[in-house]
N, C-alpha and C. Protein backbone atom coordinates (compact mmCIF):
# COMPACT_ATOMS: atom_id res chain seq x y z
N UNK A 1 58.49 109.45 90.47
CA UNK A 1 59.86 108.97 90.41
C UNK A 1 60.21 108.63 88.96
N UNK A 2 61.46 108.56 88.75
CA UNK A 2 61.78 108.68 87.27
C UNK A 2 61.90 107.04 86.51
N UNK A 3 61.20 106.51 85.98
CA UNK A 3 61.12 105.47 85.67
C UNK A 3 62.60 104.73 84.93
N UNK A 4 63.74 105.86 84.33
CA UNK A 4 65.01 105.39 84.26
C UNK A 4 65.56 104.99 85.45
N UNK A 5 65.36 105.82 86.05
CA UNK A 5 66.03 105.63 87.65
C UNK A 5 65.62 104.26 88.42
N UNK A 6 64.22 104.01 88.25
CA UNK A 6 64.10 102.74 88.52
C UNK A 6 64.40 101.68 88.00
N UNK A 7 64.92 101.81 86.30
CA UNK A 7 65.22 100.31 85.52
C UNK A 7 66.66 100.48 86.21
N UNK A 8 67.32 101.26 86.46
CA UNK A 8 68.67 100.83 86.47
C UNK A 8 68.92 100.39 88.26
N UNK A 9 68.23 100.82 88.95
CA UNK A 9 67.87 100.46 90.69
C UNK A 9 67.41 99.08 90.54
N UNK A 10 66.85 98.71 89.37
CA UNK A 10 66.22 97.24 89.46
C UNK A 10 67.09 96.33 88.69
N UNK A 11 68.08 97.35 87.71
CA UNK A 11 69.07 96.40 87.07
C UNK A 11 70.17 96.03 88.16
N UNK A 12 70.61 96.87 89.40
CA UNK A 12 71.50 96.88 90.32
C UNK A 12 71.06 95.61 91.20
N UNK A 13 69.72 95.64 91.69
CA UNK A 13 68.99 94.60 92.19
C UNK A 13 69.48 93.40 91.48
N UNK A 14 68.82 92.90 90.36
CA UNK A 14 69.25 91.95 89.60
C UNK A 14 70.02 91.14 89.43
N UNK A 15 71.46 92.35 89.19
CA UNK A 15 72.84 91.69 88.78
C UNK A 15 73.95 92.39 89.84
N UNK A 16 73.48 92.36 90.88
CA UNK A 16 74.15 92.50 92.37
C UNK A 16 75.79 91.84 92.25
N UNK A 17 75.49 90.94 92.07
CA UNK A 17 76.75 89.40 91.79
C UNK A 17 77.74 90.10 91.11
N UNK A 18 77.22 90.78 89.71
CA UNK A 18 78.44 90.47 88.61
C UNK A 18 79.16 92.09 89.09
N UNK A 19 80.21 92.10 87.86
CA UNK A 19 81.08 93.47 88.04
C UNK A 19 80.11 94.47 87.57
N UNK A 20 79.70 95.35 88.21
CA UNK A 20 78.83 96.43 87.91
C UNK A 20 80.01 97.62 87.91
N UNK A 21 79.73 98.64 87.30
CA UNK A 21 79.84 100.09 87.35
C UNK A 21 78.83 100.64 87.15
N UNK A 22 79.42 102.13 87.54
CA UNK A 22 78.45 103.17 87.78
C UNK A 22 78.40 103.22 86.10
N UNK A 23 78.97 103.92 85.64
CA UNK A 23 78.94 104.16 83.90
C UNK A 23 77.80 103.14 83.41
N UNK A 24 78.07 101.85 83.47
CA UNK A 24 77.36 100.72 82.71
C UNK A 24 75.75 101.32 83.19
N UNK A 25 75.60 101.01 84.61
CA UNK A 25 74.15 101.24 84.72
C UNK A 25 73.70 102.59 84.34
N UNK A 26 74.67 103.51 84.04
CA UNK A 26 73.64 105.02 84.26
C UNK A 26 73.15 105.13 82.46
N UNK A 27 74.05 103.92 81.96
CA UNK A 27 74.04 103.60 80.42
C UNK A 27 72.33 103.09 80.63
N UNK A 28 72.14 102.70 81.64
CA UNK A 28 70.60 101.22 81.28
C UNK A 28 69.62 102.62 81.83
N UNK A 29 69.91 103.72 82.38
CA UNK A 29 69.35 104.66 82.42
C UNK A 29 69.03 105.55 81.87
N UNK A 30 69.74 105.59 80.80
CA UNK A 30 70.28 106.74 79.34
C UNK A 30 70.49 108.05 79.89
N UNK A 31 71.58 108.22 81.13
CA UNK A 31 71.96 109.66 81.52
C UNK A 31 73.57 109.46 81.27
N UNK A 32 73.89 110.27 81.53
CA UNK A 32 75.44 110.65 81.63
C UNK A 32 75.88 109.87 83.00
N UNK A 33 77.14 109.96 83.48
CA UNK A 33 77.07 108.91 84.59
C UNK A 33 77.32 110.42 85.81
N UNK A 34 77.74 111.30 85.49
CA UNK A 34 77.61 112.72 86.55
C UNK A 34 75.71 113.14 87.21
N UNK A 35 75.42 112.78 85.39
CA UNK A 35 74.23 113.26 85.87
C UNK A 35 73.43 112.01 86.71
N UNK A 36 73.47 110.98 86.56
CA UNK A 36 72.73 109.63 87.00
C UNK A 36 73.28 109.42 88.73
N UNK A 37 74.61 109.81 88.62
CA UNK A 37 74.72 109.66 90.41
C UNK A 37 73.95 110.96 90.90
N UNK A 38 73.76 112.09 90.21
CA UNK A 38 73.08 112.99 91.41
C UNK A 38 71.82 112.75 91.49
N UNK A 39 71.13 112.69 90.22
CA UNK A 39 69.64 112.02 90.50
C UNK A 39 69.55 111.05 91.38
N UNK A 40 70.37 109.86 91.06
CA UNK A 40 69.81 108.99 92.09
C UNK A 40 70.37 108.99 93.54
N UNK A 41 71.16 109.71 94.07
CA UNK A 41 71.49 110.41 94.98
C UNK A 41 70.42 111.13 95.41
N UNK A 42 69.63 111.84 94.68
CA UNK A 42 68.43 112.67 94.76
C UNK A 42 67.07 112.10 95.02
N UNK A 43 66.98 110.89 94.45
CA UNK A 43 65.45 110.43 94.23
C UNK A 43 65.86 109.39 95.59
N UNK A 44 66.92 108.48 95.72
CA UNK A 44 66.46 107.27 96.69
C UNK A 44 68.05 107.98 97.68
N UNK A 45 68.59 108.56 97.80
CA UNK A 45 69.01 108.87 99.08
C UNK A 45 70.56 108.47 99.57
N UNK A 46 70.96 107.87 98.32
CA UNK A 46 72.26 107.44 98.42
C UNK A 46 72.80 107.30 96.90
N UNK A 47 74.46 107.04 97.16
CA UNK A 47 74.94 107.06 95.67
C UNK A 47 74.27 105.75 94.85
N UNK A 48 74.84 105.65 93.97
CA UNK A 48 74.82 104.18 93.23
C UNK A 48 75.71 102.91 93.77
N UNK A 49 76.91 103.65 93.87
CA UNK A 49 77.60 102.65 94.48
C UNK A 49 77.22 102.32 95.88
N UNK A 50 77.12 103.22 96.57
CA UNK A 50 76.94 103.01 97.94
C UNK A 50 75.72 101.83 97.95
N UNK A 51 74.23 101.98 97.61
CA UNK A 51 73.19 101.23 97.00
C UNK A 51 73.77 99.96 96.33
N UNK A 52 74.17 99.79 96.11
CA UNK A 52 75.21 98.63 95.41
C UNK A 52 75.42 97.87 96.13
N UNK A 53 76.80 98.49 97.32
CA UNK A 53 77.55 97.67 98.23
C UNK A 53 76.43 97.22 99.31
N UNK A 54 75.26 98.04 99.52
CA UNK A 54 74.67 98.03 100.21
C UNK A 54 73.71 96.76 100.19
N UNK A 55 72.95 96.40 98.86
CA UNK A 55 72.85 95.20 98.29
C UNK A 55 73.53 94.12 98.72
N UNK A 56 74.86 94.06 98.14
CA UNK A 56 75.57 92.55 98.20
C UNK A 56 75.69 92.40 99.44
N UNK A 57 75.70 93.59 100.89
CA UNK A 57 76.34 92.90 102.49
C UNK A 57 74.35 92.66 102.72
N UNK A 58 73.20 92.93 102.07
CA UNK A 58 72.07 92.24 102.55
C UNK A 58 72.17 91.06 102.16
N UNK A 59 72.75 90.74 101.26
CA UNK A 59 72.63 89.15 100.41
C UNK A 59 73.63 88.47 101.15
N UNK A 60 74.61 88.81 101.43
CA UNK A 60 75.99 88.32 102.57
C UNK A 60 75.09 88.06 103.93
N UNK A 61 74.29 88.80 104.26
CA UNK A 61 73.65 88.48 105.53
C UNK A 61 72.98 87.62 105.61
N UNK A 62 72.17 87.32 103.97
CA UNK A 62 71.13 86.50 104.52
C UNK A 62 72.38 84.72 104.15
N UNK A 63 73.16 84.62 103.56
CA UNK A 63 74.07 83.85 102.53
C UNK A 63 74.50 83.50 104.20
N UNK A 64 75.13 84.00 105.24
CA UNK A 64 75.89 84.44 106.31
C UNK A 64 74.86 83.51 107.49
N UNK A 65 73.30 83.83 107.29
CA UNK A 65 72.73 83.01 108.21
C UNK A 65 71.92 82.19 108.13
N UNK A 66 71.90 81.16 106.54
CA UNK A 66 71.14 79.95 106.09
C UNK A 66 71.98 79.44 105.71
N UNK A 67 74.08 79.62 105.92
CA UNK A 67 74.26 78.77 104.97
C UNK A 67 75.63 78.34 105.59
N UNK A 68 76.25 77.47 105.18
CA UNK A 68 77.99 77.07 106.14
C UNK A 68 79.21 77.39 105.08
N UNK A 69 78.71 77.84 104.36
CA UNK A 69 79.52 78.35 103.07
C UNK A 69 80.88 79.53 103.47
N UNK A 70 82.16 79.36 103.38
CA UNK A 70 83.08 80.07 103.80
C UNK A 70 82.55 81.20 103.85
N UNK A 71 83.00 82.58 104.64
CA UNK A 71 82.75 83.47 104.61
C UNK A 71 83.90 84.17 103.29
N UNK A 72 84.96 83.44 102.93
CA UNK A 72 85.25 83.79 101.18
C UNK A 72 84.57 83.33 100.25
N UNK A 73 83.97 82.50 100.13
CA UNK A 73 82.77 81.97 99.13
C UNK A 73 81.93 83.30 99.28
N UNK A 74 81.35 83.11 100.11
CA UNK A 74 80.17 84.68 100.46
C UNK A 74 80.48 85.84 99.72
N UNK A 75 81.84 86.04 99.87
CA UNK A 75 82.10 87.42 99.23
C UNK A 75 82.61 87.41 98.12
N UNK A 76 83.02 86.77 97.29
CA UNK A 76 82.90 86.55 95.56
C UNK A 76 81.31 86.04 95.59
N UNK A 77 80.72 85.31 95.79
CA UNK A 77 79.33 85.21 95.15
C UNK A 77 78.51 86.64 95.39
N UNK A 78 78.85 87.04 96.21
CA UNK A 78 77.62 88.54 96.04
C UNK A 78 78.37 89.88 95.70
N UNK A 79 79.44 89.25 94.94
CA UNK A 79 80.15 90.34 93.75
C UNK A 79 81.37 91.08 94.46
N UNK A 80 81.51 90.77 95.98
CA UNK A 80 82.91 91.65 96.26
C UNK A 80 84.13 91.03 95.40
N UNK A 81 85.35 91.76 95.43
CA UNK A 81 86.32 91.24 94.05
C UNK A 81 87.67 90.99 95.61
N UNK A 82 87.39 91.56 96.64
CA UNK A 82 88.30 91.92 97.72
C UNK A 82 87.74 91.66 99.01
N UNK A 83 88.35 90.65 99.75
CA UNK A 83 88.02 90.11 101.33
C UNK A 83 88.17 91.02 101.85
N UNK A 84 89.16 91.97 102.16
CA UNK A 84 89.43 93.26 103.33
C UNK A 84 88.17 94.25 102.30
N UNK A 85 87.86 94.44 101.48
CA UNK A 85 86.76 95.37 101.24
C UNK A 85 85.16 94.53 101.40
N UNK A 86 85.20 93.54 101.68
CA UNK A 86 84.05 93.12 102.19
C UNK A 86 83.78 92.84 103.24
N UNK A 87 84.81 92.35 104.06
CA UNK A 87 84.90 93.04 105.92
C UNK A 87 84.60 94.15 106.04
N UNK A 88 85.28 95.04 105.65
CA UNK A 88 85.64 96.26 106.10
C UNK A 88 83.80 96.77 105.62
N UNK A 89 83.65 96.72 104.42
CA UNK A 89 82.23 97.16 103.98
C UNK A 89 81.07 96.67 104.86
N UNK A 90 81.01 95.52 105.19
CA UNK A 90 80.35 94.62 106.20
C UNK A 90 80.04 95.13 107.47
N UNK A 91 81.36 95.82 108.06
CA UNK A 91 81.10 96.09 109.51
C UNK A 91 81.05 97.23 109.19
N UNK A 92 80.73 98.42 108.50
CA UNK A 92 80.79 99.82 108.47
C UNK A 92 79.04 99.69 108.24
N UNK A 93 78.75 98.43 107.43
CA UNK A 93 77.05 98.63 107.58
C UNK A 93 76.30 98.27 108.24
N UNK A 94 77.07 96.64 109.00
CA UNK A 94 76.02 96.26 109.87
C UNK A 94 76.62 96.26 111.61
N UNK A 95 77.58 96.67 111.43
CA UNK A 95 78.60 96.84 112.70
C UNK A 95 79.24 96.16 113.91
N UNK A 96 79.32 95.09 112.74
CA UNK A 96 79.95 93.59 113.49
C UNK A 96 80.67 93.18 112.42
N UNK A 97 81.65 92.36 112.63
CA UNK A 97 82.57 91.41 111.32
C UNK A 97 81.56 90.14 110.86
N UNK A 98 81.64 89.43 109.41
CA UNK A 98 81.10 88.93 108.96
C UNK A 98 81.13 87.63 110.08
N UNK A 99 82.01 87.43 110.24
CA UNK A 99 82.48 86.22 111.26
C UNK A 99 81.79 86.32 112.67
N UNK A 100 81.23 87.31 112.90
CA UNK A 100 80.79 87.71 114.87
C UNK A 100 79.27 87.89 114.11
N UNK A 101 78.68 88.12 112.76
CA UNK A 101 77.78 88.32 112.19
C UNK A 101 76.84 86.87 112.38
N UNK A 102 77.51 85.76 111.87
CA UNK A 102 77.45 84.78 111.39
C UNK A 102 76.98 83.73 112.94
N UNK A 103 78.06 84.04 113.95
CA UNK A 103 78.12 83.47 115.26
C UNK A 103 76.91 84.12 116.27
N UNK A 104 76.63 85.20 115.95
CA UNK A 104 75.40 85.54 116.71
C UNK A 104 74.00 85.46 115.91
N UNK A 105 73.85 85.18 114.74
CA UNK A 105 72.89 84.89 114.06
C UNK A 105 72.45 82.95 114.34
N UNK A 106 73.90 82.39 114.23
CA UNK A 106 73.09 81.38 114.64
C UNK A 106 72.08 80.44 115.66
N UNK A 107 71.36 80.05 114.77
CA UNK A 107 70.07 79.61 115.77
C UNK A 107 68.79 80.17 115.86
N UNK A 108 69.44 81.80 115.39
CA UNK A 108 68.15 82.85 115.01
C UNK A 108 67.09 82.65 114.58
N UNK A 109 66.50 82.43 114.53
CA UNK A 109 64.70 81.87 113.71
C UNK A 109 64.87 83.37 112.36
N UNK A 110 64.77 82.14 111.62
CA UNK A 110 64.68 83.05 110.11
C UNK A 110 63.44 83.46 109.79
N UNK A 111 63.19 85.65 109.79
CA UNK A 111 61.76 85.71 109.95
C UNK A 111 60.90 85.51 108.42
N UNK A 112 59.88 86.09 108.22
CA UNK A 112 59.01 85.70 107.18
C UNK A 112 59.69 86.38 106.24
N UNK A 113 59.24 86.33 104.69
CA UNK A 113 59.63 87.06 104.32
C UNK A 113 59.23 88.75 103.78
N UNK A 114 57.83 89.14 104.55
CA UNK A 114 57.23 90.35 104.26
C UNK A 114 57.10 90.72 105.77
N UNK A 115 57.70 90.23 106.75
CA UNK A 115 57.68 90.59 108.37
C UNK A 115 58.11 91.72 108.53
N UNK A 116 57.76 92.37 109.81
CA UNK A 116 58.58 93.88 110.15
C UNK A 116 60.25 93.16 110.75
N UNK A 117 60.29 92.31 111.50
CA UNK A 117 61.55 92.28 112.08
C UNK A 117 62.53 92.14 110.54
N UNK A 118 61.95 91.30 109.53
CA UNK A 118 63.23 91.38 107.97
C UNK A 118 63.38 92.88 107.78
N UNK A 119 62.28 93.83 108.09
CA UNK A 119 62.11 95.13 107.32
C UNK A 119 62.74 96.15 108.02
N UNK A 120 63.07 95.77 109.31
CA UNK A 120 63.73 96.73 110.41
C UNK A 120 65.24 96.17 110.46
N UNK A 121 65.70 94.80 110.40
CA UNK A 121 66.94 94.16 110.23
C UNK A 121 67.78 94.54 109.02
N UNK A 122 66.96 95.04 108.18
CA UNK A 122 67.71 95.63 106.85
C UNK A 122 68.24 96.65 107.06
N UNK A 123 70.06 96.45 106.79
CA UNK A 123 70.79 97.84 106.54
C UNK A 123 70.06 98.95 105.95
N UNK A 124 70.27 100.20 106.78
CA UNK A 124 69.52 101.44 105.64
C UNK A 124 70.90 101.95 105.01
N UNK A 125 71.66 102.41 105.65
CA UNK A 125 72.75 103.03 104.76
C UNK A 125 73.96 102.77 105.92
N UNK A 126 75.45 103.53 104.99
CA UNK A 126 76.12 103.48 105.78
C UNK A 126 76.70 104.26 106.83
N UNK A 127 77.29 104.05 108.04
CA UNK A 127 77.80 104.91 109.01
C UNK A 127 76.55 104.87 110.53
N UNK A 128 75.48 104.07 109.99
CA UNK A 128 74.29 103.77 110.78
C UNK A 128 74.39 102.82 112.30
N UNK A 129 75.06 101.76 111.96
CA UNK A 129 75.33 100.77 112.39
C UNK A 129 75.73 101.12 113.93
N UNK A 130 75.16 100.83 115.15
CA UNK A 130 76.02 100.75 115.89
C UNK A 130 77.19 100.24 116.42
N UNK A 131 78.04 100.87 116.96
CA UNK A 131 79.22 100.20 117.03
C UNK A 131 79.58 99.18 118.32
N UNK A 132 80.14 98.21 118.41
CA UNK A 132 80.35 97.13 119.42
C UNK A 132 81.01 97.45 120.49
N UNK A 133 81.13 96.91 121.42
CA UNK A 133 82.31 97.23 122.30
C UNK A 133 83.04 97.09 121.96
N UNK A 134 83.56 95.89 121.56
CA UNK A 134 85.05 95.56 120.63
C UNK A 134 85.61 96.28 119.40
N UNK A 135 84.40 97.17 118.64
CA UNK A 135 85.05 98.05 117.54
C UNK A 135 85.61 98.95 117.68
């Protein structure tokens, strides 16, 4: 695997929170930003951005079920700039609203943190999600 590809997957990791672009990171990669989305499109299976958004609704999940913090707090701290794009992003990955997210998580026993149930509970990508009765 291409070791640019990983500083900038680990810079995305990192700085999840702040305003990222694609350009900036494919900069911490030293590719062009055409060429840096197809590689990493290529090597881990999704865009940059997508990997991105995909990030901040795991951090919303876990933010979502240790904490009483508005569900608008939630989504400026893990970098959304837009409430209807962090709903909307939210339930396209995990396929519930942050709010029905939040209400069926509680009480949940929070698992370890190297467990299979954290490792199987993790969004893989989007369009995955099953959908509710209500969606």
């Amino acid at each position: 695997m291409n070791r640019r590809l990983l500083r900038a997957r680990d810079t995305m990791d990192r700085h999840y929170a702040e305003p990222l672009d694609v350009a900036s990171v494919a900069a911490v990669a030293f590719m062009s930003k055409a060429h840096f989305i197809r590689e990493f499109r290529r090597v881990f299976g999704e865009t940059p951005h997508r990997y991105l958004q995909r990030r901040r609704v795991e951090r919303a999940m876990f933010l979502l079920r240790t904490t009483d913090a508005p569900i608008v707090e939630i989504c400026f701290a893990v970098g959304f700039t837009s409430v209807g794009t962090f709903g909307r992003t939210f339930t396209e990955v995990v396929g519930s609203s942050p709010s029905r997210y939040r209400a069926a998580a509680d009480g949940a026993i929070e698992p370890n943190s190297g467990s299979f149930i954290m490792r199987w509970g993790r969004p893989s990508t989007f369009g995955e999600a099953p959908r509710g009765p209500d969606s």
